[in-house]
N, C-alpha and C. Protein backbone atom coordinates (compact mmCIF):
# COMPACT_ATOMS: atom_id res chain seq x y z
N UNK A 1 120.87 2.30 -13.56
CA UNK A 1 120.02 1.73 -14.57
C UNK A 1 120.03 0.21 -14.41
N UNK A 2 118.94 -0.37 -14.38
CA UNK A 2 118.71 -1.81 -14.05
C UNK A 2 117.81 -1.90 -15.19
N UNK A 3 118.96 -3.09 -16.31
CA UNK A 3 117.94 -3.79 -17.33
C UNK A 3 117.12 -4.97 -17.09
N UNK A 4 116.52 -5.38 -17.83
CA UNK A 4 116.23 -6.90 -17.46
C UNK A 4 114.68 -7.37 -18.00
N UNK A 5 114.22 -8.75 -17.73
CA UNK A 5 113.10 -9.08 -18.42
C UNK A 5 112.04 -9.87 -17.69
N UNK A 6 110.66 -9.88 -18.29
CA UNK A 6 109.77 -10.76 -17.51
C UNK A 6 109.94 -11.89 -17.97
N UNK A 7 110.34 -12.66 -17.72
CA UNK A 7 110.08 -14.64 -18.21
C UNK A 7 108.80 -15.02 -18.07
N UNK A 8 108.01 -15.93 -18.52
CA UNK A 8 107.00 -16.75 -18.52
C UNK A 8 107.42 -17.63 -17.26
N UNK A 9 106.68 -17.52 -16.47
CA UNK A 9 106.93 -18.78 -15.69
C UNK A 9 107.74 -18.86 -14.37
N UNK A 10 108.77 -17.85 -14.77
CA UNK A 10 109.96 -17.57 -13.82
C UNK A 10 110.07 -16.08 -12.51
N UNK A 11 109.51 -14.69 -13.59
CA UNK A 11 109.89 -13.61 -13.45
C UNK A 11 108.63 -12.69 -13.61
N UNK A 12 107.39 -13.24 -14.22
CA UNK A 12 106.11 -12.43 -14.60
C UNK A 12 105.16 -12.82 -14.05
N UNK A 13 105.15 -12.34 -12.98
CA UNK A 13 103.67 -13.00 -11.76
C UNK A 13 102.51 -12.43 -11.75
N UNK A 14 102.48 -11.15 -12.85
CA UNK A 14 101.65 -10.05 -12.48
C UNK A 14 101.45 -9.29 -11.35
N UNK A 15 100.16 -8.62 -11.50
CA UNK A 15 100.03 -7.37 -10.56
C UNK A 15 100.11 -8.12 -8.87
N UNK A 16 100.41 -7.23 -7.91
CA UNK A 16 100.15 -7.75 -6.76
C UNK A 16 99.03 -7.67 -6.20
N UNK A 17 98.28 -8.16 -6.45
CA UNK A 17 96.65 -8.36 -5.79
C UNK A 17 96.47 -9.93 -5.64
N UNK A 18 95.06 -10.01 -4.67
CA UNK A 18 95.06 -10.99 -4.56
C UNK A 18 94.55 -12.49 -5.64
N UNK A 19 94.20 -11.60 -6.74
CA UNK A 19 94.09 -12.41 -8.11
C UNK A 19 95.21 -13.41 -8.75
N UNK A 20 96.61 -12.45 -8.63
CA UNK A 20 97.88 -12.96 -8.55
C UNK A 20 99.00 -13.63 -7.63
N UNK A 21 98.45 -14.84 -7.43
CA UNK A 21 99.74 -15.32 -6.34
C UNK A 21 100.91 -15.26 -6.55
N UNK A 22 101.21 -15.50 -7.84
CA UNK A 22 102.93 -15.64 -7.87
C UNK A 22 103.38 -14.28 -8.17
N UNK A 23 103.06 -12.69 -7.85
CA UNK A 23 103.68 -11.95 -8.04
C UNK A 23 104.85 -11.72 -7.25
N UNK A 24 104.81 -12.37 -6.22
CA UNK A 24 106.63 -12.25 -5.93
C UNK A 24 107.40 -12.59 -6.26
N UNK A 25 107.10 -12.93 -7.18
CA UNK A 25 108.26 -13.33 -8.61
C UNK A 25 108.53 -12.60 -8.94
N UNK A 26 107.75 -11.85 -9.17
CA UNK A 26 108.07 -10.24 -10.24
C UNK A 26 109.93 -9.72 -9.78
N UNK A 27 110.48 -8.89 -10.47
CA UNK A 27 111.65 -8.63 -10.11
C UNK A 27 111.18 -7.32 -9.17
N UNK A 28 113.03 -7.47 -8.31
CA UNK A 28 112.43 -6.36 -7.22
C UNK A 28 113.78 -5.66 -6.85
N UNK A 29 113.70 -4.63 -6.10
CA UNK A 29 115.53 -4.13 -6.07
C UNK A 29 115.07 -2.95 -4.79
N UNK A 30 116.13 -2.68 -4.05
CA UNK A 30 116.29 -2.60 -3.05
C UNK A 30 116.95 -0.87 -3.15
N UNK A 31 115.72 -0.14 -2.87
CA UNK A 31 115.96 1.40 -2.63
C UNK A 31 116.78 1.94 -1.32
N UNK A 32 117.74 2.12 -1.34
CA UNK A 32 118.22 2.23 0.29
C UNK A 32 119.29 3.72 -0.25
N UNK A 33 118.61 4.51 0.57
CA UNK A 33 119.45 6.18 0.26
C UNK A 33 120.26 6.34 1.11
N UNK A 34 121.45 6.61 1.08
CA UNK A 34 122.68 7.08 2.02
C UNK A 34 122.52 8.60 2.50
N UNK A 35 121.53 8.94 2.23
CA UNK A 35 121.92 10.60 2.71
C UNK A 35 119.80 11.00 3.14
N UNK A 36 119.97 11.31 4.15
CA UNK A 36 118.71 11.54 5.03
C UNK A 36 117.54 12.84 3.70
N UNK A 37 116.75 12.80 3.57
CA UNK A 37 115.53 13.98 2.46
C UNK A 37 116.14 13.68 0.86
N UNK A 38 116.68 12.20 0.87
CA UNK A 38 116.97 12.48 -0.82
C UNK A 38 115.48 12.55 -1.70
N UNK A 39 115.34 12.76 -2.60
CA UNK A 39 114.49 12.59 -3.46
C UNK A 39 114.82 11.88 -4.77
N UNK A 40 113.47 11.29 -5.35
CA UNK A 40 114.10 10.03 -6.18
C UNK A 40 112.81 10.47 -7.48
N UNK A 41 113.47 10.04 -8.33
CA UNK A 41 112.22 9.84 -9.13
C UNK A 41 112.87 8.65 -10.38
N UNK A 42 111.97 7.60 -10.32
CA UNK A 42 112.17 6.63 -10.96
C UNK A 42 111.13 6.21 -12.17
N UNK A 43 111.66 6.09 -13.01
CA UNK A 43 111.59 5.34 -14.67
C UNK A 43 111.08 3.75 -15.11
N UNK A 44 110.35 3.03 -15.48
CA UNK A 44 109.89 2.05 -16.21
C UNK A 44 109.90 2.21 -17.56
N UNK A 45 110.98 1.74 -18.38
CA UNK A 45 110.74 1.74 -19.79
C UNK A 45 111.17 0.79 -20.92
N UNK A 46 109.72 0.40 -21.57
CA UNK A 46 109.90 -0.40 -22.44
C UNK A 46 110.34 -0.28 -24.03
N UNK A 47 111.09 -1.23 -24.16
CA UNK A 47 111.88 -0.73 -25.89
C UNK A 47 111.01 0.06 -26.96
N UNK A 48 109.92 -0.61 -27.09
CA UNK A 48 108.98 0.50 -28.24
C UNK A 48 107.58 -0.08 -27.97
N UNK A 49 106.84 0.84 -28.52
CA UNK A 49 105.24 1.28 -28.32
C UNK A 49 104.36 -0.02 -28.65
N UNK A 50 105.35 -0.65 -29.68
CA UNK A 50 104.07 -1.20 -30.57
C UNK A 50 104.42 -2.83 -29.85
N UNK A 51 105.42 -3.10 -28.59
CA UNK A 51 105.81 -4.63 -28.41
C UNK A 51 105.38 -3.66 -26.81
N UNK A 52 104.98 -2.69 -26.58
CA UNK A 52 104.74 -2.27 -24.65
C UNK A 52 103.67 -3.53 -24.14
N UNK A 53 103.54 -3.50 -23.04
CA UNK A 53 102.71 -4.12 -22.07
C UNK A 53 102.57 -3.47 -21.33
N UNK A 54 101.23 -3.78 -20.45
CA UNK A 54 100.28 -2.92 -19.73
C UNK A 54 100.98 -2.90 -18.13
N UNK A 55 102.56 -1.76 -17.78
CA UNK A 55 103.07 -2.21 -16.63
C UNK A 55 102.88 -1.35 -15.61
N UNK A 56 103.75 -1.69 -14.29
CA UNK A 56 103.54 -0.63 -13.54
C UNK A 56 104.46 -0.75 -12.15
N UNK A 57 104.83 0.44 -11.70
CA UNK A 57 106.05 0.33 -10.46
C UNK A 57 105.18 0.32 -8.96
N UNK A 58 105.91 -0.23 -8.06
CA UNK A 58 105.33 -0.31 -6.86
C UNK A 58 106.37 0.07 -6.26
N UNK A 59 106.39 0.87 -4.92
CA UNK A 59 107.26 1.06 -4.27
C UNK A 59 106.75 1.16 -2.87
N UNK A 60 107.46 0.18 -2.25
CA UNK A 60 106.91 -0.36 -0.50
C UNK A 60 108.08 -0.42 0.36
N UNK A 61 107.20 0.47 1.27
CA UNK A 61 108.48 0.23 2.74
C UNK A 61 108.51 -1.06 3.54
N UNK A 62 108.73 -1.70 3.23
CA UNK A 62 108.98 -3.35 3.56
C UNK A 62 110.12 -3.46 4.20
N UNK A 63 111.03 -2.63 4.60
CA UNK A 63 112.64 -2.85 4.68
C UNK A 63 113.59 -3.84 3.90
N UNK A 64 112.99 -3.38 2.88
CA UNK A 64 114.38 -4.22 1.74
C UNK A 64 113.80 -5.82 1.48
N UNK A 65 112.61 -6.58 1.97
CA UNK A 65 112.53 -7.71 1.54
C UNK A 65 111.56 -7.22 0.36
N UNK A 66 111.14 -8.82 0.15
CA UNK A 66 110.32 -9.15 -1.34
C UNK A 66 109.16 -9.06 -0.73
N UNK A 67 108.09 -8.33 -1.37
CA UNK A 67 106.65 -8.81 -1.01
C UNK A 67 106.06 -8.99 -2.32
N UNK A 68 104.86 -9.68 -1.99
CA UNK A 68 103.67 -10.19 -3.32
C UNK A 68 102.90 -9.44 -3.51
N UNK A 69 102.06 -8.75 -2.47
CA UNK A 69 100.42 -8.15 -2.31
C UNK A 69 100.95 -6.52 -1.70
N UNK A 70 100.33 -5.99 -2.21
CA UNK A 70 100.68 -3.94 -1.69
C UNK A 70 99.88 -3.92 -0.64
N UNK A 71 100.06 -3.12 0.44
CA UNK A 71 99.40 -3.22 1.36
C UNK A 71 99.47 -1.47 1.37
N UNK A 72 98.27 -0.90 1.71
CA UNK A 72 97.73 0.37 1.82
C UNK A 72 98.55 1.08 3.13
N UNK A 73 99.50 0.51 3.90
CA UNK A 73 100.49 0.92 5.00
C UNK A 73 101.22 1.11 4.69
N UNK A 74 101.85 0.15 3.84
CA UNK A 74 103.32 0.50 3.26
C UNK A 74 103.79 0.34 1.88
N UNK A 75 102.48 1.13 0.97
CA UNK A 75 102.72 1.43 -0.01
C UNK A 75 103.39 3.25 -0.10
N UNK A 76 104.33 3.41 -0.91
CA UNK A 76 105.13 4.95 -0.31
C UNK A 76 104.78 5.16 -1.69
N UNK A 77 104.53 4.69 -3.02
CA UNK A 77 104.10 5.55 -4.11
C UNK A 77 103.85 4.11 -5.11
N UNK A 78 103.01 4.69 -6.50
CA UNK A 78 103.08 3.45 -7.82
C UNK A 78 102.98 4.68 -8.94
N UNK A 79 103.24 4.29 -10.14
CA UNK A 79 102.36 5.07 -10.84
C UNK A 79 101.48 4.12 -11.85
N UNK A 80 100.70 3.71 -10.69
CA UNK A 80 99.47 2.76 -11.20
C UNK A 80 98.27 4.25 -11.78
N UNK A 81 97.84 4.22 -13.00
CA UNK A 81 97.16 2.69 -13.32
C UNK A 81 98.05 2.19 -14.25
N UNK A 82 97.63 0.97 -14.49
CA UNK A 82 98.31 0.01 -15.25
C UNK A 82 98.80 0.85 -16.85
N UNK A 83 99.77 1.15 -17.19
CA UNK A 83 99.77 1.92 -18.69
C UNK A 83 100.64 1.00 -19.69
N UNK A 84 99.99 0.49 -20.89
CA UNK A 84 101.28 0.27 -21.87
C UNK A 84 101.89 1.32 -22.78
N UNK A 85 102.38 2.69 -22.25
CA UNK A 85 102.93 3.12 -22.80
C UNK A 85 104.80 2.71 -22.75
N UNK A 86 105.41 3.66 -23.26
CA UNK A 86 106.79 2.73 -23.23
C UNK A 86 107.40 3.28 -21.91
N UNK A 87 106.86 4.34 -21.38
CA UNK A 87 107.70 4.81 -19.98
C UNK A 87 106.44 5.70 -19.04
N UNK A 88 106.99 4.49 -18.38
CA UNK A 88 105.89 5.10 -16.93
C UNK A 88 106.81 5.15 -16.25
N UNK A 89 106.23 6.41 -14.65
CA UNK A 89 107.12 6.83 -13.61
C UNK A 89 106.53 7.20 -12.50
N UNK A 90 107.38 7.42 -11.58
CA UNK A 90 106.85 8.01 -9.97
C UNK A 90 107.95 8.76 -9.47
N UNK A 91 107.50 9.70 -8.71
CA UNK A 91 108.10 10.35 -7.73
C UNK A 91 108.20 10.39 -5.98
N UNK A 92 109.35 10.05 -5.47
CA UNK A 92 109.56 10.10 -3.96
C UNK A 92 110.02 11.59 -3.96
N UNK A 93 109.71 12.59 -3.28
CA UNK A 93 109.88 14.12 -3.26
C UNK A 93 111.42 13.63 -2.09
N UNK A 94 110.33 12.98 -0.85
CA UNK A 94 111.53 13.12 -0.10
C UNK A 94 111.72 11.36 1.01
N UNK A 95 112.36 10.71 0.56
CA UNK A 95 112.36 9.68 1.15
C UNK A 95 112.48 9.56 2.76
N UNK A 96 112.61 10.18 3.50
CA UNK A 96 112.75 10.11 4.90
C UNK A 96 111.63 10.58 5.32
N UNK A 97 110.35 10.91 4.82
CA UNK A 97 109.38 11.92 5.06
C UNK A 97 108.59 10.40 4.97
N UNK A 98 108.73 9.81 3.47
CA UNK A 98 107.94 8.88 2.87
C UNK A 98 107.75 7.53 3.93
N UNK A 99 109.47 6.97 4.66
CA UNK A 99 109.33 6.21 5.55
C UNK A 99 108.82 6.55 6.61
N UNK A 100 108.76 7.57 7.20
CA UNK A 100 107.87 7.65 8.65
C UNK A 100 106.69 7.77 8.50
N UNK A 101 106.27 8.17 6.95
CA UNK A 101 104.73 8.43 7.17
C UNK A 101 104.12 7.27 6.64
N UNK A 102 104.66 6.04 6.69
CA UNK A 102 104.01 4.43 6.04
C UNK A 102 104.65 3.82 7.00
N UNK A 103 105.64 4.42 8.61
CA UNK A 103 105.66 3.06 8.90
C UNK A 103 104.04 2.83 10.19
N UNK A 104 104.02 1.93 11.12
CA UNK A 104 103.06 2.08 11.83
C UNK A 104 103.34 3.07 12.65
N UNK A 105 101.92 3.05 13.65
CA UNK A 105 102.03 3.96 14.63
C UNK A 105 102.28 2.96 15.74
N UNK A 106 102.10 3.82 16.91
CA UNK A 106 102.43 2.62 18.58
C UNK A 106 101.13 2.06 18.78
N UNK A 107 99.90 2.77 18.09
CA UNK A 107 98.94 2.35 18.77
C UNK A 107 98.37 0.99 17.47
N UNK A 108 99.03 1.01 16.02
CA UNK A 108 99.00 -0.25 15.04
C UNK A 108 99.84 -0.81 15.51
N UNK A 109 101.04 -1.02 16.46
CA UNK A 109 102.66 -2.20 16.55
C UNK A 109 101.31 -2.46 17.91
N UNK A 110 100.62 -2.11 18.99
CA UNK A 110 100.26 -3.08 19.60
C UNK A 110 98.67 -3.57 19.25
N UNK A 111 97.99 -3.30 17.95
CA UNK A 111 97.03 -4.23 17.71
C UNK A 111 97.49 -5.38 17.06
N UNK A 112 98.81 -5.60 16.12
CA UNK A 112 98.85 -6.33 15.47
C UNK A 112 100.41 -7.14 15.91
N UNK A 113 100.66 -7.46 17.25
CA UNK A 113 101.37 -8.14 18.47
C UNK A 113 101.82 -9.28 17.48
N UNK A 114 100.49 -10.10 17.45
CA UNK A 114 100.46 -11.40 17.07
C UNK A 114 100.06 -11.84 15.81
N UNK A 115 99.92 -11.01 14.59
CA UNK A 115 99.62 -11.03 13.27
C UNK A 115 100.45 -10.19 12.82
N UNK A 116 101.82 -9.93 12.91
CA UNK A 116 102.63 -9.11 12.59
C UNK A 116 103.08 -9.59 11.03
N UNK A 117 103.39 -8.65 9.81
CA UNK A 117 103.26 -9.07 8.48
C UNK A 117 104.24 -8.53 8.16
N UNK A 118 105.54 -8.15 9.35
CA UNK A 118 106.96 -7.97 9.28
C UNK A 118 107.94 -9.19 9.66
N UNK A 119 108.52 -9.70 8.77
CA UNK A 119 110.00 -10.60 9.37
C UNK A 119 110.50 -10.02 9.79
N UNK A 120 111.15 -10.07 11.51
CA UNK A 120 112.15 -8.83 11.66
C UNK A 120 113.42 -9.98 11.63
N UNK A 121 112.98 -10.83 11.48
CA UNK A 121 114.84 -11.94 11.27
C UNK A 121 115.24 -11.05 9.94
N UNK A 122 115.25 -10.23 9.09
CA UNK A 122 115.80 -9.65 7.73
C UNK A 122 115.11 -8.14 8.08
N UNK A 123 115.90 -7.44 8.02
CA UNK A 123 115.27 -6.02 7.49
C UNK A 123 116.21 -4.91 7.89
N UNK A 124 116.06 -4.02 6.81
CA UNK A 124 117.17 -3.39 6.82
C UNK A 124 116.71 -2.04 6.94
N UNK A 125 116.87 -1.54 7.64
CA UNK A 125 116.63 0.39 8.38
C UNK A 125 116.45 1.18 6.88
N UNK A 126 115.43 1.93 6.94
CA UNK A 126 115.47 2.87 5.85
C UNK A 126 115.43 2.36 4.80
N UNK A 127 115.26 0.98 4.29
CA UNK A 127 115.37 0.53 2.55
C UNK A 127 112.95 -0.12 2.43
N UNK A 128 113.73 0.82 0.79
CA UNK A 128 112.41 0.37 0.12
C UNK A 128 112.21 -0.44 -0.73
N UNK A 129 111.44 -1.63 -1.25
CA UNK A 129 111.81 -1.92 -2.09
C UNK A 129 110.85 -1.76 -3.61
N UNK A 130 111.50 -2.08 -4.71
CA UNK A 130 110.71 -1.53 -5.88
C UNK A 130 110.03 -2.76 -6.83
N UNK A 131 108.72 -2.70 -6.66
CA UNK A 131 108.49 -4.18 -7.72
C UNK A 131 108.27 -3.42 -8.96
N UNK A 132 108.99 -3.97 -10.14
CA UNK A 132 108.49 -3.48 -11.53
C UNK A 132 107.46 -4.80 -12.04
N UNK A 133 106.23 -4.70 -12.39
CA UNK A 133 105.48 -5.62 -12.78
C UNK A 133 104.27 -5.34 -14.35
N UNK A 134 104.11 -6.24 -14.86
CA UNK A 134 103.06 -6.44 -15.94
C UNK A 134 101.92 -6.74 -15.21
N UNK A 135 100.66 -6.26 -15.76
CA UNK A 135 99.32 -5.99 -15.01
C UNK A 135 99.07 -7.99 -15.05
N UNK A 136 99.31 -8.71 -16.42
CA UNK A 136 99.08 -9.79 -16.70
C UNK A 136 100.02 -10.82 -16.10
N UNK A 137 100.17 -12.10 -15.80
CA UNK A 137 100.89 -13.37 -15.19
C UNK A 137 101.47 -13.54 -16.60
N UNK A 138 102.84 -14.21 -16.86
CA UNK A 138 102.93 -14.84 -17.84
C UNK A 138 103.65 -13.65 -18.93
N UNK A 139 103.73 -12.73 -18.95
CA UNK A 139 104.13 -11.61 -19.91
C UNK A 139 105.36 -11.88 -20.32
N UNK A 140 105.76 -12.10 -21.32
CA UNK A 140 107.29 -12.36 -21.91
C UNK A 140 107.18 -10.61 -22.49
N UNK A 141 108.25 -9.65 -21.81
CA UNK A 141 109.00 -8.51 -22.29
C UNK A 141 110.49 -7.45 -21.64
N UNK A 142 110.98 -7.29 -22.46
CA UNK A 142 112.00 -6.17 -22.01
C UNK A 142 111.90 -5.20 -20.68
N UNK A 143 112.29 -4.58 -20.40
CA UNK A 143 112.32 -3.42 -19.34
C UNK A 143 113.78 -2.86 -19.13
N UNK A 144 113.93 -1.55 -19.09
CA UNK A 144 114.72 -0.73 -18.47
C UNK A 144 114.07 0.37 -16.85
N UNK A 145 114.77 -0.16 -15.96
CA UNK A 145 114.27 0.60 -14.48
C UNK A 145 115.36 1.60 -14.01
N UNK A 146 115.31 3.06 -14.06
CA UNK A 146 116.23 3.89 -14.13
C UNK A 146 115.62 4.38 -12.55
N UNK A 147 116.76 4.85 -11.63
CA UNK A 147 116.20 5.62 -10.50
C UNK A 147 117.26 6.73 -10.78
N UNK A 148 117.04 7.71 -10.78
CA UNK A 148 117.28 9.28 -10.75
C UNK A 148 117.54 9.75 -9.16
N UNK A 149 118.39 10.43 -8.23
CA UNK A 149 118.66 10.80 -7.16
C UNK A 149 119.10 12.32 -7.27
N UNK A 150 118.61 12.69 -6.29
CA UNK A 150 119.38 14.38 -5.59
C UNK A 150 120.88 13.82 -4.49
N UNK A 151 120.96 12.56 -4.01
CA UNK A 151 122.03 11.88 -3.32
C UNK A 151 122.07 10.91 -3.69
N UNK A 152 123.68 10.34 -3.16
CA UNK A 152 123.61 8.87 -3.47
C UNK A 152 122.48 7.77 -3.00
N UNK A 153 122.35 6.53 -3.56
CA UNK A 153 122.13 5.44 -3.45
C UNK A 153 122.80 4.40 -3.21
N UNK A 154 122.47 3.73 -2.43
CA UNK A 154 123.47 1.96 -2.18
C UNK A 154 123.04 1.58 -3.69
N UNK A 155 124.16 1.03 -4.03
CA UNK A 155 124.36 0.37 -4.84
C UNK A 155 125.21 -0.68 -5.09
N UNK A 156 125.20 -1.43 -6.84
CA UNK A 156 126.03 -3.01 -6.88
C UNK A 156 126.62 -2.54 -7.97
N UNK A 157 127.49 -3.17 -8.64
CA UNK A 157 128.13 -2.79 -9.78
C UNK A 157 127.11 -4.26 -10.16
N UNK A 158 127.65 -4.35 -11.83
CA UNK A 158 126.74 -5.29 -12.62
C UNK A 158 127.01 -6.74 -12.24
N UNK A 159 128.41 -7.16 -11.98
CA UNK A 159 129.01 -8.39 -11.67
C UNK A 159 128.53 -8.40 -10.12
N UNK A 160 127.76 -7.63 -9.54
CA UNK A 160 127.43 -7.82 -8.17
C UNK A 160 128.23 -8.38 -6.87
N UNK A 161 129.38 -7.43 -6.89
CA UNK A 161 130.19 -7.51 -6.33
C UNK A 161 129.94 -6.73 -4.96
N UNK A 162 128.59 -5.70 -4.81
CA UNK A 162 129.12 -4.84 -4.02
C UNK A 162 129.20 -3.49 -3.73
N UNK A 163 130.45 -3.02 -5.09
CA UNK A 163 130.44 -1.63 -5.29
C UNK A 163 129.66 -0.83 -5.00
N UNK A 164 130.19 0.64 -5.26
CA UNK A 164 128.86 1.36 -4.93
C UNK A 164 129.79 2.96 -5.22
N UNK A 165 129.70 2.69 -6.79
CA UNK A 165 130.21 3.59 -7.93
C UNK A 165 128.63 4.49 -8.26
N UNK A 166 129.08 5.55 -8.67
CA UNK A 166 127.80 6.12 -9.35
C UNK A 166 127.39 5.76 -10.35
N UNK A 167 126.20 5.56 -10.92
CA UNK A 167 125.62 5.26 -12.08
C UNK A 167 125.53 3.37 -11.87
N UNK A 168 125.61 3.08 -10.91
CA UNK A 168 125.53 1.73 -11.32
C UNK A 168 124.21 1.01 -11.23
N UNK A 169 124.10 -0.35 -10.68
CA UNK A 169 122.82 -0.82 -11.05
C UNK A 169 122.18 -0.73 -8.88
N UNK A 170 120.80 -0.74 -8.80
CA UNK A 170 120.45 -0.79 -7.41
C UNK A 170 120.45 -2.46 -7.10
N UNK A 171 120.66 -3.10 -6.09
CA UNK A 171 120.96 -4.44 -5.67
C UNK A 171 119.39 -4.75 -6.12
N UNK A 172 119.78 -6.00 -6.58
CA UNK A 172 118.31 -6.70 -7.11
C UNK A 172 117.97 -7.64 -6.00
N UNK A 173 116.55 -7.53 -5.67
CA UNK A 173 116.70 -8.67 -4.46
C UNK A 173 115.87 -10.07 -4.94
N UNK A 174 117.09 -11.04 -4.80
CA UNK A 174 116.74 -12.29 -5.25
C UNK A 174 115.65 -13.14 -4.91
N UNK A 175 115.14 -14.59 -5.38
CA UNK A 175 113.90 -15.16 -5.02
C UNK A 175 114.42 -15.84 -3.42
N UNK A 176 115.91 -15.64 -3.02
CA UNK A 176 116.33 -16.13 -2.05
C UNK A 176 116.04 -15.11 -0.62
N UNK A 177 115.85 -13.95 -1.19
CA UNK A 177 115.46 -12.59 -0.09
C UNK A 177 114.11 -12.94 0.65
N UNK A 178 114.16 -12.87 1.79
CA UNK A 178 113.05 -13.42 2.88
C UNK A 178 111.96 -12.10 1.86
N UNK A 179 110.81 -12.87 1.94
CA UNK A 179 109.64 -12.31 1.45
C UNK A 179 108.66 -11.62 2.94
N UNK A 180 108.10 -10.29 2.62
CA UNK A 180 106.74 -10.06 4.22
C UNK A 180 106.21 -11.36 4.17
N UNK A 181 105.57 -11.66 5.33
CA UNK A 181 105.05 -12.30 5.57
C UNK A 181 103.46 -11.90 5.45
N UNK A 182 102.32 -12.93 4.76
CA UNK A 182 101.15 -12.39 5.14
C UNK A 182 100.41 -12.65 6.33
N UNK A 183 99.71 -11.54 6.10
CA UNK A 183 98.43 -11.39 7.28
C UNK A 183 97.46 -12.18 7.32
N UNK A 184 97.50 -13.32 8.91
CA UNK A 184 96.36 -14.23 9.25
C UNK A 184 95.57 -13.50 8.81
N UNK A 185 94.17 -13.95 8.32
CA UNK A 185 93.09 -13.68 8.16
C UNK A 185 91.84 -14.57 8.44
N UNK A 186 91.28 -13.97 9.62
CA UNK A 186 90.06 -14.89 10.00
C UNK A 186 89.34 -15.00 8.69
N UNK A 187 88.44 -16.25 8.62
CA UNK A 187 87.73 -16.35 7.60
C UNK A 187 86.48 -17.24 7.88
N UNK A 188 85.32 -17.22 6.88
CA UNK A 188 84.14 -17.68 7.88
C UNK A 188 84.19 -18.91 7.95
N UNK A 189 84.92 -19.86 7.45
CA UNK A 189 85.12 -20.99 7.64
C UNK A 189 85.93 -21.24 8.97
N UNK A 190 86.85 -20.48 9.07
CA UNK A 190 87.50 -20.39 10.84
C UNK A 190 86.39 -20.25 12.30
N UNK A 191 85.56 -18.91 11.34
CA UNK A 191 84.65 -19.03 12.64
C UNK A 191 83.66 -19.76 12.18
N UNK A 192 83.43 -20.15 11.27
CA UNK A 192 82.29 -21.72 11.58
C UNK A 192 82.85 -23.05 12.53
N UNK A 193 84.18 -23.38 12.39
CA UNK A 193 84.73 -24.09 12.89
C UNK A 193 84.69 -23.95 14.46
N UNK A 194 84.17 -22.53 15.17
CA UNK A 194 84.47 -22.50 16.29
C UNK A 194 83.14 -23.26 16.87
N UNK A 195 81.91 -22.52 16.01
CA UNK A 195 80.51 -22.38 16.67
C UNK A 195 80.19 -24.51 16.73
C-alpha cells in the first residue's frame, strides 16, 4: 500500500498527453515481480466521493524509469477513462505475457536505431512502472495505491531502506530517476528549413 498526495506545483502534472508537460511529476513507483506469470491487480483510491477527482492509473513498460507521455508500445494497461469515483483499477492477468507483448519487435529496434525513446544508461529487466495521475495540472488531493499479487513483489519498507517484507510499500521512483527519453519528431518547420 503506497499512500500519498498530489501537490500543486510539485506532484500534480496531470494526464500524460501532450497538453500536459509537467506530468512527470506525477508520482510513479516501480512494478518489478520476482516470480515469472504473476498477476497483479492494482487499486487507486480516494478518501471520499464528495472531495474525489477525476483520476487515473497508467501502467508502462519503460523498465522502471519515469515517463511523461503514454506511448501506444508500451502502454501494458490504464483504467482510463478519467473517473472521479473514489476507487478506480486495472488488471495485469499475467505480467511476463504483458512485457513481451509491449516490448518492440527486431524489425521496430532497427527502424528506430537513431530515435531511440529508451535510456539504456538506467533500466531495469522486467520492471514496470505505475503513474497514478489527476486528469487536471495543479490538483491538490489524497490517494491510496494498493497493488494486490498472486507472487511476490520487490519492494521498500516505508523508511526506504530496501526491505522487501510483505505488505510493504512498492519503491517510489523519485524526480531524480532518469526519465524515457522523447521521440525526435520531424516537424514542418524542420522540413521548411531544409527546402
Amino acid at each position: 500500500m503506497n499512500p500519498g498526495t498530489w501537490k500543486r506545483g510539485s506532484t500534480a502534472g496531470g494526464a500524460p498527453t501532450r497538453a500536459h508537460k509537467r506530468a512527470g511529476l506525477n508520482p510513479q513507483y516501480m512494478l518489478l515481480p520476482l516470480v515469472k506469470n504473476t498477476s497483479v491487480f492494482i487499486t487507486l483510491e480516494q478518501p471520499s466521493l464528495y472531495m474525489s477527482k477525476h483520476v487515473c492509473i497508467f501502467v508502462s513498460s519503460v523498465g522502471g524509469r519515469r515517463f511523461n507521455r503514454i506511448r501506444g508500445r508500451t502502454l501494458v494497461c490504464d483504467s482510463t477513462p478519467f473517473s472521479n469515483s473514489t476507487l478506480v483499477s486495472c488488471e495485469i492477468p499475467d505480467l511476463t505475457e504483458a512485457l513481451e507483448r509491449t516490448r518492440p519487435t527486431a524489425a521496430e529496434e532497427e527502424d528506430d536505431t537513431s530515435t531511440s525513446d529508451i535510456d539504456e544508461s538506467y533500466f531495469v529487466d522486467g520492471a514496470l512502472t505505475i503513474m497514478v495521475c489527476t486528469y487536471d495540472e495543479d490538483v491538490i488531493a489524497d490517494y491510496r495505491l494498493t497493488v494486490y499479487s498472486n507472487f511476490p513483489l520487490k519492494c521498500t519498507d516505508v523508511t526506504g531502506s530496501g526491505g522487501s517484507e510483505p505488505g510493504e510499500s512498492l519503491p517510489n521512483l523519485t524526480l531524480s530517476t532518469p526519465m524515457v527519453k522523447n521521440r525526435r519528431q520531424k516537424t514542418k518547420k524542420v522540413k521548411n528549413r531544409r527546402k
